[in-house]
Protein backbone atom coordinates (compact mmCIF):
# COMPACT_ATOMS: atom_id res chain seq x y z
CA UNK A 1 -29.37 8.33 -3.46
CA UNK A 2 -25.69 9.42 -3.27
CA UNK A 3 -23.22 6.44 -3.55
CA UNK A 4 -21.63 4.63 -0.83
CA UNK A 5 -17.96 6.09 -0.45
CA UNK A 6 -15.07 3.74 0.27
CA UNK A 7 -11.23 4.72 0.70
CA UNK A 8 -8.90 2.01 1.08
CA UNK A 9 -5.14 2.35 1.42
CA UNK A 10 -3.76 -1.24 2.94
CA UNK A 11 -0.06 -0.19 2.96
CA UNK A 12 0.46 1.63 6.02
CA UNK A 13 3.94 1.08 6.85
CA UNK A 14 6.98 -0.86 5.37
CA UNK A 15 6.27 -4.31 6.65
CA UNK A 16 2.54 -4.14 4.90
CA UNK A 17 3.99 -4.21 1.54
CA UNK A 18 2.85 -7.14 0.33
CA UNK A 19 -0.95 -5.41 0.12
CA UNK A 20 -0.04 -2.73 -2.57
CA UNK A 21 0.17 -5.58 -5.35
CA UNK A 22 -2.91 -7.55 -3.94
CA UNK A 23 -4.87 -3.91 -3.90
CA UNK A 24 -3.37 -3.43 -7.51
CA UNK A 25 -4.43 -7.15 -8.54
CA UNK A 26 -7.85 -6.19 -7.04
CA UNK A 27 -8.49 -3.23 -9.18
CA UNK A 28 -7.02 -5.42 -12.66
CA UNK A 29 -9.47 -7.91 -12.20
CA UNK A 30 -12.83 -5.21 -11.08
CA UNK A 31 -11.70 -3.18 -14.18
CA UNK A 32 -11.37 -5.96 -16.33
CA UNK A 33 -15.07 -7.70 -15.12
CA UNK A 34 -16.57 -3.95 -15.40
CA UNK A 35 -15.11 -3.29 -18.96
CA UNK A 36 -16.03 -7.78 -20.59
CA UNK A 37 -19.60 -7.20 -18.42
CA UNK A 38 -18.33 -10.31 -16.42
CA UNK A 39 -19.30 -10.66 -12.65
CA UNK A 40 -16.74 -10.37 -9.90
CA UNK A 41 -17.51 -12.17 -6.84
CA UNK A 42 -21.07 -12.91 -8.04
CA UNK A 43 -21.76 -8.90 -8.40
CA UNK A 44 -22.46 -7.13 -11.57
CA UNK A 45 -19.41 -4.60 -11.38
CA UNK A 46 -21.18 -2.18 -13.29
CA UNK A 47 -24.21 -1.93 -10.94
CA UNK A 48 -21.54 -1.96 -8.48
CA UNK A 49 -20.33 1.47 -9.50
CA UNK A 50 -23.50 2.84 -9.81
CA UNK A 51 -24.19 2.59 -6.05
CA UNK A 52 -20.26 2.58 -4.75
CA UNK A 53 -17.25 4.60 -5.43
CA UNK A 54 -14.05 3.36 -4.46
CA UNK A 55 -11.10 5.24 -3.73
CA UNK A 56 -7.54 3.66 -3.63
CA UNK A 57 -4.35 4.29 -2.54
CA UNK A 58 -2.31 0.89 -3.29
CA UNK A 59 1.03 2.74 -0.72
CA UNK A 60 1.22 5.40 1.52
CA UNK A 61 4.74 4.07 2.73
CA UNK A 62 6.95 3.27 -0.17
CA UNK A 63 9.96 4.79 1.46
CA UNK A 64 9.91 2.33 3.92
CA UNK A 65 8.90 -0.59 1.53
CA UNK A 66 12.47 0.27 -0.17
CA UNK A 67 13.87 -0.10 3.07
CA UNK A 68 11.94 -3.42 4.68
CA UNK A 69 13.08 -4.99 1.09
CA UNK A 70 16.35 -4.10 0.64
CA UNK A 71 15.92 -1.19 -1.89
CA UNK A 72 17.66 1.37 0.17
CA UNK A 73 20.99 -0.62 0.88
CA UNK A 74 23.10 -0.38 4.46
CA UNK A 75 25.92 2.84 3.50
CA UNK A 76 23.17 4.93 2.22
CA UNK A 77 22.48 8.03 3.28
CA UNK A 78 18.54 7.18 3.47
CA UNK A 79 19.82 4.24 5.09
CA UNK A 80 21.51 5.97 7.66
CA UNK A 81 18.81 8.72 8.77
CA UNK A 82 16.19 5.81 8.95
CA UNK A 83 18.91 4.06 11.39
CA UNK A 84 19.14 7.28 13.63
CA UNK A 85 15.77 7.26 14.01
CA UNK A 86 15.17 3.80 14.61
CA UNK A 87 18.87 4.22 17.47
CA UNK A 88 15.49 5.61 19.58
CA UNK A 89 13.66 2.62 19.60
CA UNK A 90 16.06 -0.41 20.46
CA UNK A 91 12.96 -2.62 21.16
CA UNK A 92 12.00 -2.62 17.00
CA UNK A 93 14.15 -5.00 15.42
CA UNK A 94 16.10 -2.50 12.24
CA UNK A 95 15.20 -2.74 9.87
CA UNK A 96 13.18 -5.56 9.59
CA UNK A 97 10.33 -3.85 11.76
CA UNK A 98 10.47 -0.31 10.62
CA UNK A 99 7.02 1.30 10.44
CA UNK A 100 7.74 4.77 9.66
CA UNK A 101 8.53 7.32 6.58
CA UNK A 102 12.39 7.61 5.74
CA UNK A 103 12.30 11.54 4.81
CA UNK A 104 14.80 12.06 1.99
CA UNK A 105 16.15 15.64 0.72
């Protein structure tokens, strides 16, 4: 029997960026039950893996993390073509509430 398939990538947009380090916390702890032989969450992480595989993708966003945290500081030019785009929305707080990719040159 093929194993079960599982993609997870939690960090959508800026304001999700707490959920990278959690995913990333995840994986330290699965990888470090899988490689002592300890169980995580009452499962034997090495039968686990025989019937599961797990793909991750801790951010898809991280533009937009550096902007939602301060990273990418007001005067910037990344700053600046994130505000343009968010002039088109005035009903999303900026940039508290951004949600989308800041494309950089």
């Amino acid at each position: 029997m093929a194993p079960k398939k599982y993609f997870i990538a939690p960090q959508l947009t800026g304001n999700e960026w707490i959920t990278a380090p959690l995913l990333m916390k995840f994986l330290e702890n699965l990888s470090k039950s899988y490689v002592n032989g300890m169980p995580i969450f009452g499962n034997n992480p090495r039968e686990l893996f025989s019937q599961v595989s797990l793909y991750l993708v801790p951010m898809v966003n991280p533009d937009g993390v550096d902007l939602v945290t301060g990273l990418i500081t007001e005067g910037s030019r990344a700053y600046a073509e994130a505000q343009t785009i968010a002039n088109n929305f005035p009903d999303i707080p900026f940039p508290s509430g951004w949600k989308a990719n800041i494309e950089r040159n």
